[in-house]
Protein backbone atom coordinates (compact mmCIF):
# COMPACT_ATOMS: atom_id res chain seq x y z
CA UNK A 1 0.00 0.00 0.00
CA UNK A 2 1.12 3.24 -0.95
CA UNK A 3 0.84 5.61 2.01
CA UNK A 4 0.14 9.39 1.64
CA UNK A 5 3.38 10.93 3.02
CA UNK A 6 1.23 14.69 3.56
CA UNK A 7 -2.36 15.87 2.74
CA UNK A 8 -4.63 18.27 4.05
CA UNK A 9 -7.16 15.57 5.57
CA UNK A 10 -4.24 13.49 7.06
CA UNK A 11 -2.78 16.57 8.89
CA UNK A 12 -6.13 17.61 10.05
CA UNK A 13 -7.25 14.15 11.29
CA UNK A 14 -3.28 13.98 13.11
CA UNK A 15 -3.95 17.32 14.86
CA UNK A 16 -7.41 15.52 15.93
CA UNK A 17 -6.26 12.85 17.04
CA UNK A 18 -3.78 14.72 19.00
CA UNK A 19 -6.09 16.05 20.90
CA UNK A 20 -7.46 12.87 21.55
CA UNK A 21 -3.87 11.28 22.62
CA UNK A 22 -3.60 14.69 24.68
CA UNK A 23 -6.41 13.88 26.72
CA UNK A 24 -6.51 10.38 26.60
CA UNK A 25 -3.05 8.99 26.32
CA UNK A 26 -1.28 7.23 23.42
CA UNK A 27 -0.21 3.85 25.15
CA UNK A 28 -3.36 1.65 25.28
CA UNK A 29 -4.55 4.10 22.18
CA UNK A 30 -6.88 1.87 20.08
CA UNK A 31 -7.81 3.00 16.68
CA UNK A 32 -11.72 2.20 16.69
CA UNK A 33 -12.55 5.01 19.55
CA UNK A 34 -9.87 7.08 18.10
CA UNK A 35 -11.53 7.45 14.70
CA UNK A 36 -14.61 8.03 16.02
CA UNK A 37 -13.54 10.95 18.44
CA UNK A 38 -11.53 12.35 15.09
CA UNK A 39 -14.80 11.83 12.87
CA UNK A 40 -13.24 9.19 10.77
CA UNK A 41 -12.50 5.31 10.82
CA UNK A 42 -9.82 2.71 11.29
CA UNK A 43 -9.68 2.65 7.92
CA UNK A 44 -9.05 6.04 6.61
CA UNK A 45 -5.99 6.17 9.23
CA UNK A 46 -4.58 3.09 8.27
CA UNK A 47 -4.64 4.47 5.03
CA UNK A 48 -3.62 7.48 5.43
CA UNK A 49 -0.86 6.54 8.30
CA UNK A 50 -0.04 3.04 7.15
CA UNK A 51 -0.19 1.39 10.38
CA UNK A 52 -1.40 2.14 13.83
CA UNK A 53 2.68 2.19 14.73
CA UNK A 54 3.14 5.18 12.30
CA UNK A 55 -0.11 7.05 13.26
CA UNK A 56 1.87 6.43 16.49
CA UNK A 57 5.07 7.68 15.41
CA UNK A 58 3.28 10.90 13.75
CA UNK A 59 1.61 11.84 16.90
CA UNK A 60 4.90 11.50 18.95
CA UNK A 61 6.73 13.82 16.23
CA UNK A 62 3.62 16.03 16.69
CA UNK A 63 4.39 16.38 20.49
CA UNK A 64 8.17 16.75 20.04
CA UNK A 65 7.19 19.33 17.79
CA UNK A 66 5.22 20.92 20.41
CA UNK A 67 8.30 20.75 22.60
CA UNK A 68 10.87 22.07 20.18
CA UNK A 69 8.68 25.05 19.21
CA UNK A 70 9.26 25.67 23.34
CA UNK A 71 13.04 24.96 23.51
CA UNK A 72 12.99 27.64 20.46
CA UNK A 73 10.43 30.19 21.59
CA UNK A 74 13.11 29.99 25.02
CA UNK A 75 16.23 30.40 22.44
CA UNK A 76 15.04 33.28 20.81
CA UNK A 77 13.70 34.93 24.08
CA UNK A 78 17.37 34.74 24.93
CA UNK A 79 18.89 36.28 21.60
CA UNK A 80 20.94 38.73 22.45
CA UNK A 81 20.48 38.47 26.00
CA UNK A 82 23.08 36.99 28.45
CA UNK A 83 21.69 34.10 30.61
CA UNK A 84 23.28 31.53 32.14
CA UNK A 85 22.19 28.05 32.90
CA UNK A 86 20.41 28.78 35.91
CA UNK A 87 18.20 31.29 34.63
CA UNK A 88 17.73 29.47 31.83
CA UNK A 89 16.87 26.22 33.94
CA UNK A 90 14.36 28.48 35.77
CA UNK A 91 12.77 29.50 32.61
CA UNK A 92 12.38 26.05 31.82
CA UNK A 93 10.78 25.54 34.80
CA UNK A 94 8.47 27.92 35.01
CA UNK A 95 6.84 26.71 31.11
CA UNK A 96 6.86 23.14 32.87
CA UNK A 97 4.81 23.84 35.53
CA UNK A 98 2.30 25.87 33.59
CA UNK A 99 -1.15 24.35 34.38
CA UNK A 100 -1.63 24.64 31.09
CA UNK A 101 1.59 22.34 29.60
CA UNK A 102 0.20 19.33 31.93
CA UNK A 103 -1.61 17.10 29.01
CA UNK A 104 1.17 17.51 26.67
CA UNK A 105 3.70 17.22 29.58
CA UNK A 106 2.01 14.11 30.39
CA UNK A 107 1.98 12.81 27.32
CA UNK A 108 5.83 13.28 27.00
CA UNK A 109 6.58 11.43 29.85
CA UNK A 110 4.32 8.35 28.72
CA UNK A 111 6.24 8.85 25.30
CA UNK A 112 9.33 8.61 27.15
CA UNK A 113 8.61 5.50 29.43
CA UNK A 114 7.19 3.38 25.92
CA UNK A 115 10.59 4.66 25.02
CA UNK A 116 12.58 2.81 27.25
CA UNK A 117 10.23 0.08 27.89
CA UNK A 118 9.59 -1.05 23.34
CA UNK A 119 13.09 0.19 22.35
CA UNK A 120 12.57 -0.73 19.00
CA UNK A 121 8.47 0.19 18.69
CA UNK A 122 6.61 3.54 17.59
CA UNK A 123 8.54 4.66 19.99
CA UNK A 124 11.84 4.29 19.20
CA UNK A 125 14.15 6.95 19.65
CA UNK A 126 11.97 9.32 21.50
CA UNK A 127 13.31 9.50 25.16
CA UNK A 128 17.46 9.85 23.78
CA UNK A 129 16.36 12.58 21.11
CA UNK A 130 14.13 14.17 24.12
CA UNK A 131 17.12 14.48 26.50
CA UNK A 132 19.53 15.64 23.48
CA UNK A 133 17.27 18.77 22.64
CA UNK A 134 17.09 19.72 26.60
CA UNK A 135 20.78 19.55 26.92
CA UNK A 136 21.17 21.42 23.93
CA UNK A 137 19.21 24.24 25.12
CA UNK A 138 20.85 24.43 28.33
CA UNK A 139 24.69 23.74 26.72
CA UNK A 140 23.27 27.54 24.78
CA UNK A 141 22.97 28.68 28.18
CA UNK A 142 26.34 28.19 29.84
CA UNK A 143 29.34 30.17 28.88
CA UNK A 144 32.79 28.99 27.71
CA UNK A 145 34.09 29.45 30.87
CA UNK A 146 37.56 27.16 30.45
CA UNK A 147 36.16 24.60 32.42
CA UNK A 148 36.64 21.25 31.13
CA UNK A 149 34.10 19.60 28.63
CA UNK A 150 33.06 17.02 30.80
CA UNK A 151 32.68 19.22 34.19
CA UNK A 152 30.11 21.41 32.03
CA UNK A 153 28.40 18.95 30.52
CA UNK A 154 28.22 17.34 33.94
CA UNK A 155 26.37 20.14 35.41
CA UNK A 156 23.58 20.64 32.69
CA UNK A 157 23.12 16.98 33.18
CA UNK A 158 22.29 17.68 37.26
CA UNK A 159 20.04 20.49 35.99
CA UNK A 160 18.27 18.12 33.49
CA UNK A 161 17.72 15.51 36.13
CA UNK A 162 16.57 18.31 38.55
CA UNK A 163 14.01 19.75 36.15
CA UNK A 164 13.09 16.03 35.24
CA UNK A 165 12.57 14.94 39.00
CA UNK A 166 10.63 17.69 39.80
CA UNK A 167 8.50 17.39 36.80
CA UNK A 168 7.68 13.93 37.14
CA UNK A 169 6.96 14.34 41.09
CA UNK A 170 4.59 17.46 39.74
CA UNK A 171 2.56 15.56 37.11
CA UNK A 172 1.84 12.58 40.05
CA UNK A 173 0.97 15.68 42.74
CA UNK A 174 -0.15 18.71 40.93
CA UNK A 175 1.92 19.91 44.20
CA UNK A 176 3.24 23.36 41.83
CA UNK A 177 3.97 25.25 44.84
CA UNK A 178 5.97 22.58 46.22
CA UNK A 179 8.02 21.58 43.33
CA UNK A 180 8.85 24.55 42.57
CA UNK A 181 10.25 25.83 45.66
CA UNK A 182 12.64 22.48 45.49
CA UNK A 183 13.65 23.41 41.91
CA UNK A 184 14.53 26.94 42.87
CA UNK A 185 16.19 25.94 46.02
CA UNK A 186 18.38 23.44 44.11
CA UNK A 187 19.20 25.56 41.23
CA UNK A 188 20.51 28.45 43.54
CA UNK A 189 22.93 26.04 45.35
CA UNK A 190 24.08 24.79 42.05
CA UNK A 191 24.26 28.10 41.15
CA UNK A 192 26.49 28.78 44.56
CA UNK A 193 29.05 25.48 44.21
């Protein structure tokens, strides 16, 4: 079968049924109540997607989308200014625990745990590529200071896994006020060492 690599009624029926993954989750997704929320059928996304792995695939690259257009709207925020990791690291944090980034926050983190758990499924990929871009945006954020490679990249890793922590103990609590008080708290005493 000869799948449709872009056309207007397969990118309105993926932003549909992202929506639908958004507020339902993609893991146990099953195509039958998913075409029917997205006023279509099995069918038409088989066709149109090829499989239900690559309808799969094409909503994760939808979300990672979602979260690049972030790491960029951050980056260009930035232009010009000077930041360092911290701030930065705050920033991040303060877009993470927008009540308003929770579904597609959530949906990350499901992305990220099929990830790890079906290595080589829809998922493939996802979770590596998703801590890549995050260290990325934070390697923009700390200076060339002479410090060795390894020491730097070191510390954005520690602010990764402190944003990452927190996030993941915020989506379980909804706890904001919390959370963020420990991310602060930790990012000034990295700040501090």
């Amino acid at each position: 079968m000869v799948v449709p690599k872009t056309s207007a009624r397969r990118d309105e029926l993926l932003e549909r049924a992202y929506r639908y993954v958004l507020e339902h989750g993609i893991a146990a997704l099953s195509l039958r109540p998913l075409a029917a929320d997205v006023q279509s059928s099995p069918r038409v996304l088989l066709f149109l997607f090829g499989s239900k792995d690559e309808l799969v695939r094409a909503l994760i690259g939808r979300a990672r989308a979602d979260e690049l257009q972030m790491l960029d709207e951050l980056r260009s925020r930035r232009d010009g200014d000077v930041a360092d990791l911290f701030e930065v690291a705050g920033e991040v944090w303060t877009w993470l625990a927008a009540p308003a980034h929770r579904a597609v926050l959530t949906l990350w983190l499901e992305s990220y745990a099929r990830s790890l758990i079906e290595p080589d499924g829809a998922w493939s990929g996802f979770a590596e590529a998703t801590v890549r871009d995050w260290l990325d945006l934070l390697a923009a954020a700390q200076p060339d200071d002479g410090r060795p490679p390894a020491q730097a990249e070191a510390e954005r890793t520690l602010v990764l896994a402190v944003l990452r922590g927190a996030l993941l103990d915020l989506l379980a609590t909804g706890d904001a006020e919390r959370t963020t008080a420990a991310v602060r708290r930790e990012l000034a005493a990295l700040r501090d060492r």
